[in-house]
Protein backbone atom coordinates (compact mmCIF):
# COMPACT_ATOMS: atom_id res chain seq x y z
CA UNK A 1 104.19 152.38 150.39
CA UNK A 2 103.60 148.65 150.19
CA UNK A 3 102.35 146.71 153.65
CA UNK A 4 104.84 145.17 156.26
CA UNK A 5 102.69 141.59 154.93
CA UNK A 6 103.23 142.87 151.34
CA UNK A 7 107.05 143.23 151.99
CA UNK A 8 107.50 140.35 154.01
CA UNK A 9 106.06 138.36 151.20
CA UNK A 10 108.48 139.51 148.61
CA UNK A 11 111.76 138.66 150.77
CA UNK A 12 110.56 135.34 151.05
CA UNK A 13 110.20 135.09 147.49
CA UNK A 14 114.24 136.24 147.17
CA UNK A 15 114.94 134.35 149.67
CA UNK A 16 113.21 130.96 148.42
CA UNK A 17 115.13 132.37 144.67
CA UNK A 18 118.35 131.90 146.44
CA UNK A 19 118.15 128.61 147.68
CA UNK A 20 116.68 127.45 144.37
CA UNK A 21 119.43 128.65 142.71
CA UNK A 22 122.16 126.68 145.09
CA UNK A 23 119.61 123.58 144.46
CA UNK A 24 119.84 123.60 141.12
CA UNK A 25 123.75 123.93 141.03
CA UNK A 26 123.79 120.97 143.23
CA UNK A 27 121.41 119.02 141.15
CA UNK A 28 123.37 119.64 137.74
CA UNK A 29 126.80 118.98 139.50
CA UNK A 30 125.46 115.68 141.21
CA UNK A 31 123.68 114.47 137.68
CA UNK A 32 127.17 115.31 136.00
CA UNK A 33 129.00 112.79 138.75
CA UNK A 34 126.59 110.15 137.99
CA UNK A 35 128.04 108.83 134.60
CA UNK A 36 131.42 109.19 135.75
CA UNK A 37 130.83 107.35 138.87
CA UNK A 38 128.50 104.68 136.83
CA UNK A 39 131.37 103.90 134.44
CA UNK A 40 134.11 103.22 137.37
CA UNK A 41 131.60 100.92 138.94
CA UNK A 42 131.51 99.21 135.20
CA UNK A 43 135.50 99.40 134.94
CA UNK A 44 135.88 97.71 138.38
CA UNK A 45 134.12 94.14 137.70
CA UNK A 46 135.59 93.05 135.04
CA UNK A 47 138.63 93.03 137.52
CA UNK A 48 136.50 91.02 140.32
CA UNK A 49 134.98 88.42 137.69
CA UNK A 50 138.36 87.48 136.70
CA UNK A 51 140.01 87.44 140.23
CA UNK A 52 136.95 84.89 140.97
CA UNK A 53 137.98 83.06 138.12
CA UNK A 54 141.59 82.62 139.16
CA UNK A 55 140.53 81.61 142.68
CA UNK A 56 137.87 79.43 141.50
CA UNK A 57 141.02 77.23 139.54
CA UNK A 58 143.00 77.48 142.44
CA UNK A 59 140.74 76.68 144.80
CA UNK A 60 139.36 73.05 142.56
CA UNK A 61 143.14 72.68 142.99
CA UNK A 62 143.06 72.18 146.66
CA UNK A 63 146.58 72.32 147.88
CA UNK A 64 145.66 73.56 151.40
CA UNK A 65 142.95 76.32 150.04
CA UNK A 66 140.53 75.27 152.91
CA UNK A 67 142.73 76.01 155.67
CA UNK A 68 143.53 79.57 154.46
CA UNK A 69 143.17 82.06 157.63
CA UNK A 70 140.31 83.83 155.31
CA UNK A 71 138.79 80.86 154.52
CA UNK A 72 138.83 79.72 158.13
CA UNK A 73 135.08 79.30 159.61
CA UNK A 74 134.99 80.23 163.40
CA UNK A 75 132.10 80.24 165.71
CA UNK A 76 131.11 83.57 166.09
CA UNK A 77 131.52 85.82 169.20
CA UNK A 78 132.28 88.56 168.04
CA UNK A 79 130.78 90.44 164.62
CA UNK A 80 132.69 93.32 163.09
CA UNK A 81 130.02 95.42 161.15
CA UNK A 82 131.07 98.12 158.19
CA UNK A 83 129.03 100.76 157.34
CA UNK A 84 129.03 103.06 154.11
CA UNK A 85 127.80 106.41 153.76
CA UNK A 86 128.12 109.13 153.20
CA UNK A 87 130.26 112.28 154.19
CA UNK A 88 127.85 114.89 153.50
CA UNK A 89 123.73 115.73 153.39
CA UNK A 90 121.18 116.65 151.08
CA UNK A 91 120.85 113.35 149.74
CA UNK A 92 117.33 112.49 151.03
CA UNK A 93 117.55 109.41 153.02
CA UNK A 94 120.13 107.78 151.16
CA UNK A 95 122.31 107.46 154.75
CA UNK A 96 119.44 107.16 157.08
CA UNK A 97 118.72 103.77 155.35
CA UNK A 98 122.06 101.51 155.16
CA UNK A 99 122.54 103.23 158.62
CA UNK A 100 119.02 101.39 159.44
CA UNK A 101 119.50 98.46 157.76
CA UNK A 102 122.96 98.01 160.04
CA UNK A 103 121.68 99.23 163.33
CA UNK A 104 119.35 96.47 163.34
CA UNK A 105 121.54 93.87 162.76
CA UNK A 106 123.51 94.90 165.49
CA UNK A 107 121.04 95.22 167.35
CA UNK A 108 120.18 91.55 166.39
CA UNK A 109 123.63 90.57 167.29
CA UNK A 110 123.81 92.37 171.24
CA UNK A 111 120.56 90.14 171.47
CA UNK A 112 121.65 87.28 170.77
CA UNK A 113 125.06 87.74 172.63
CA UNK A 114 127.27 88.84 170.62
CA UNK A 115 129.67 91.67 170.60
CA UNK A 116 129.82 94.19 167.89
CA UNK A 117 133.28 96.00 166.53
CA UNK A 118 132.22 98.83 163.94
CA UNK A 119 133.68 100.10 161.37
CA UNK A 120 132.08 103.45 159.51
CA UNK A 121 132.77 105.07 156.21
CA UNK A 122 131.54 108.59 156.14
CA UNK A 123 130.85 111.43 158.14
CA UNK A 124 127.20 110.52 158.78
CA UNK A 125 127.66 107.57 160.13
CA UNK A 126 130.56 107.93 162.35
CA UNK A 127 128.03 111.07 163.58
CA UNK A 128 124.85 108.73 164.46
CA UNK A 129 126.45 106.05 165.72
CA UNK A 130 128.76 107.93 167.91
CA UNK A 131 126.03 110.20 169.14
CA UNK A 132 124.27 106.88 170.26
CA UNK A 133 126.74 105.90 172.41
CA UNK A 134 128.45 103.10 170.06
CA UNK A 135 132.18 102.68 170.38
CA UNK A 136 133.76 102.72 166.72
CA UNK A 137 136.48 100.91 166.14
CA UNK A 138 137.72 103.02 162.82
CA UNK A 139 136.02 105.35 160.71
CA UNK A 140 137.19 106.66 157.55
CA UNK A 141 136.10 110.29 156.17
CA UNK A 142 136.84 112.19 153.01
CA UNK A 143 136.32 108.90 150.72
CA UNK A 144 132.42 108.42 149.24
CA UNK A 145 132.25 111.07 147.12
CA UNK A 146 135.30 110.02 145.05
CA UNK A 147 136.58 106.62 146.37
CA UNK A 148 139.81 105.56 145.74
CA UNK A 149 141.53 102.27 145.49
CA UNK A 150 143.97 103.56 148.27
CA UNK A 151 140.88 104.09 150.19
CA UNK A 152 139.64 100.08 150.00
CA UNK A 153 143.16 99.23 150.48
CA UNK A 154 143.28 101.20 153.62
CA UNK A 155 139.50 99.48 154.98
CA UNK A 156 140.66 95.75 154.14
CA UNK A 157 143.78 96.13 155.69
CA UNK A 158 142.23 96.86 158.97
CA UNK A 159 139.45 94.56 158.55
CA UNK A 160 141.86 91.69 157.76
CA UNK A 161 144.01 92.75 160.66
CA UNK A 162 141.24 92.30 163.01
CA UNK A 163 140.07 89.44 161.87
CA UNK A 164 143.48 87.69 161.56
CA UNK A 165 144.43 88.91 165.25
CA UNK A 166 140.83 86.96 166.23
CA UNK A 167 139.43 90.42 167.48
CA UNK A 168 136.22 89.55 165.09
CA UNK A 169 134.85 86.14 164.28
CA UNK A 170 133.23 87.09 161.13
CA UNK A 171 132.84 91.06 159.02
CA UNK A 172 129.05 92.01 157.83
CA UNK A 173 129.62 94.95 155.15
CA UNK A 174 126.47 97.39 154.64
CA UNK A 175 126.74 99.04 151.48
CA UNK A 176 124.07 100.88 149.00
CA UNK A 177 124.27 98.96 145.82
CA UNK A 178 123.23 101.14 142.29
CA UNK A 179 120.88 99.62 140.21
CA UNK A 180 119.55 102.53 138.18
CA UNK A 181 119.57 106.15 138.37
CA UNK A 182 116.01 105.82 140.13
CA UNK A 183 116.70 102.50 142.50
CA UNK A 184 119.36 102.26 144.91
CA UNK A 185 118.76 99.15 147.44
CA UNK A 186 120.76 98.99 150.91
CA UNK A 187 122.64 95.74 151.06
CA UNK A 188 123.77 93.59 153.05
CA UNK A 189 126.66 91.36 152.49
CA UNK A 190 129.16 88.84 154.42
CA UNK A 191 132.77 90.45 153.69
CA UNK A 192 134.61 87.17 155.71
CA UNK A 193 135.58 84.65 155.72
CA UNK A 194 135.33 84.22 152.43
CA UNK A 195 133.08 81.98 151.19
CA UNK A 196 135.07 80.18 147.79
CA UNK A 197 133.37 80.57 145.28
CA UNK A 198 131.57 77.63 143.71
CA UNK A 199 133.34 76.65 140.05
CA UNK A 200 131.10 77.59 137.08
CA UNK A 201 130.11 74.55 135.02
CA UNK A 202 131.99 74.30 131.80
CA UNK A 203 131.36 72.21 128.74
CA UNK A 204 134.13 69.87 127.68
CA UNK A 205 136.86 67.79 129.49
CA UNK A 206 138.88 69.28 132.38
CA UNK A 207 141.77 71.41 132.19
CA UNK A 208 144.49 70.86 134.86
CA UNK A 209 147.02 73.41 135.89
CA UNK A 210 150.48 73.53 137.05
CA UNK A 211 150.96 76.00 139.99
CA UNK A 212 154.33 77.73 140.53
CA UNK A 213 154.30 78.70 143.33
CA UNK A 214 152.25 76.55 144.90
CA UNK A 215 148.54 76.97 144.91
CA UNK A 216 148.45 77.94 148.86
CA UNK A 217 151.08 80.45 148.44
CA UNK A 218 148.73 82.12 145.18
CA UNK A 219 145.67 82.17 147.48
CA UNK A 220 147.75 83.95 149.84
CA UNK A 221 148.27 86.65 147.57
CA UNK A 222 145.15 86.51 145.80
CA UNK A 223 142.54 85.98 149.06
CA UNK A 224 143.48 89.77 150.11
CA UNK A 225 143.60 91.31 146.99
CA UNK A 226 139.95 89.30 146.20
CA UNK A 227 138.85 91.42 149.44
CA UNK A 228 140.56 94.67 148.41
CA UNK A 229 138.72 95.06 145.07
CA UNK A 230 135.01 93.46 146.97
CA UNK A 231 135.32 96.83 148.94
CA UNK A 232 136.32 98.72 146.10
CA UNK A 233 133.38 97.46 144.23
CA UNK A 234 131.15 98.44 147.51
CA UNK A 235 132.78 102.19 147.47
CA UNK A 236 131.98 103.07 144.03
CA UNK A 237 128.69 101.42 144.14
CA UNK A 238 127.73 103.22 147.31
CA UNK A 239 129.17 106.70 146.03
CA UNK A 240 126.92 106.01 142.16
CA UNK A 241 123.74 105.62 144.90
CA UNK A 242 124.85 108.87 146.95
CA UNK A 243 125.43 110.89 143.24
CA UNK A 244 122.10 109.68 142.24
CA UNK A 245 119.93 110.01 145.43
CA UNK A 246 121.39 113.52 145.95
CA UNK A 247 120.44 114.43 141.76
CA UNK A 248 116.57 113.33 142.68
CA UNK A 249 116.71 115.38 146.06
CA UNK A 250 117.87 118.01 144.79
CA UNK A 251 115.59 117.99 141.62
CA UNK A 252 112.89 117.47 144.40
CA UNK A 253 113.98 120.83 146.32
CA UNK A 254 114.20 122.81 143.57
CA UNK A 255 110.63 121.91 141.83
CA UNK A 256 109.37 122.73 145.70
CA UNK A 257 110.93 126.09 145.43
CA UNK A 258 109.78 126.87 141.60
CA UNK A 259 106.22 125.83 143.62
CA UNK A 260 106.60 127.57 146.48
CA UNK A 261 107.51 130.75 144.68
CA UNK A 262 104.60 130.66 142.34
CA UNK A 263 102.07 130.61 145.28
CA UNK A 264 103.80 133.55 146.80
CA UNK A 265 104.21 135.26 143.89
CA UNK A 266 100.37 134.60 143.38
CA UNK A 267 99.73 135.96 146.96
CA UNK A 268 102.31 139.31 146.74
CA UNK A 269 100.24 140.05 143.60
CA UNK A 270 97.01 139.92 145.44
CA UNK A 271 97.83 141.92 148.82
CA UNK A 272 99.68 144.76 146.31
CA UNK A 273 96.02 144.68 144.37
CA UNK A 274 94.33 144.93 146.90
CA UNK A 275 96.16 147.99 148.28
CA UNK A 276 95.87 149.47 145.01
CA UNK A 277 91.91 149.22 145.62
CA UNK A 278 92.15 150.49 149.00
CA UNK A 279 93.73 153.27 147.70
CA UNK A 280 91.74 154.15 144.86
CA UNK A 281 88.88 153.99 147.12
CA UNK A 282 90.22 156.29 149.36
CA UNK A 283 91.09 158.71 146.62
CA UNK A 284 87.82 158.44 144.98
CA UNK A 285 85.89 159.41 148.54
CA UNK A 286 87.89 161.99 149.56
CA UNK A 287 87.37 163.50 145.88
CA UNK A 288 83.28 162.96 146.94
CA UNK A 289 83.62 164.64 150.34
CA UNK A 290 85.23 167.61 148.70
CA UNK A 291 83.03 168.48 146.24
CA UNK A 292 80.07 167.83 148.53
């Protein structure tokens, strides 16, 4: 009959089996994401570069470009602040560091008098932020793990809208931007207005364009659409960075449960030898006391 320590031991051991088993399934499924999500981040810029491109020749045009409502540079009162996360756990502290990264620039802001709208993507941040009292403005859930162009759409609509109506003065976007498989950095980036970009420098005489419709009425169309796929870009590079950091935690979990098991394995092993030797001891006296 093996000790209550002795059994105690070995459901541990199942136990620990179990959740190394789930880990493992969660490991293989997020390391099977990764490519996919890698190659829409890839698919997306050649989409941006060229939208850059077009505004860039607009833009040199001039034709009222500078006084676009998106372009427009207003002192700033109030900040609007996006967040991207993440809708679910177990993927180390992938959230609890763009969540960090924004906190304390809002915190900078409230300092230094400003007012802060918020906008969260993801269960875990709409969860710490509204457990800390912050008043969110929107929060979308249901989009990080596969982000959809519907989904950006959705985000730079309201963003616009807000700061079009003059509720914001200017839109900080916190994102997690994928580098590798091992380094994801939290980022920080100005979302509007939209700075134009500066015109690459080309060898060879100018090239001048004739607009129809006017070059205002293009950046009207373009401007939103250039914001549209900037959040796009930030969704699939923030859901590559969740995929990854949840592969490594995951990968982390389970070589802490192969560990784990080993030492208890190592200590079942000893408690069931040594009642082995407790019994064979008894055995072998009361054998002695009989035939004394």
């Amino acid at each position: 009959m093996a000790s209550a320590a002795l059994r105690d031991t070995r459901r541990r051991i199942r136990s620990i089996e179990s959740t190394k088993k789930i880990t493992r399934a969660m490991e293989l499924i997020a390391a099977s994401r990764i490519p996919k999500a890698m190659a829409r981040v890839n698919a997306s810029k050649p989409y941006s570069a060229k939208l850059i491109e077009v505004i860039e020749n607009v833009g040199s045009s001039g034709g009222g470009a500078s006084s676009h409502m998106l372009l427009e540079q207003r002192q700033v009162d109030t900040v609007g602040v996006v967040v991207v996360a993440s809708d679910r756990g177990l993927a180390g502290a992938y959230a609890t560091n763009i969540i960090r990264l924004a906190e304390q620039t809002m915190i900078n802001h409230q300092n230094a008098g400003r007012d802060v709208v918020l906008f969260t993507v993801g269960k875990k941040a709409q969860s710490y932020f509204r457990y800390r009292g912050y008043r969110i403005n929107r929060a979308w859930l249901g989009v990080t793990d596969t982000p959809g162009y519907g989904d950006a759409r959705s985000i730079a609509n309201t963003i616009m809208e807000a700061y079009a109506s003059g509720d914001v003065d200017k839109v900080e976007a916190f994102f997690t931007t994928f580098q590798s498989a091992l380094s994801q950095v939290p980022t920080e980036y100005d979302l509007l207005p939209i700075v134009p970009p500066a015109g690459s420098e080309r060898e060879g005489p100018a090239v001048t364009y004739e607009y129809e419709p006017s070059p205002a009425e293009i950046l009207d169309r373009l401007l939103p659409r250039y914001v549209e796929a900037t959040i796009f870009s930030m969704l699939l590079e923030s859901s590559a960075s969740e995929h990854s950091a949840r592969r490594r935690a995951m990968k982390a979990a389970t070589d802490n449960a192969e560990e784990l098991i080993r030492i208890l394995t190592v200590r079942a092993n000893r408690a069931r030898q040594a009642e082995i030797t407790t019994a064979i001891t008894e055995i072998v006296g009361g054998a002695e006391a009989l035939a004394e």
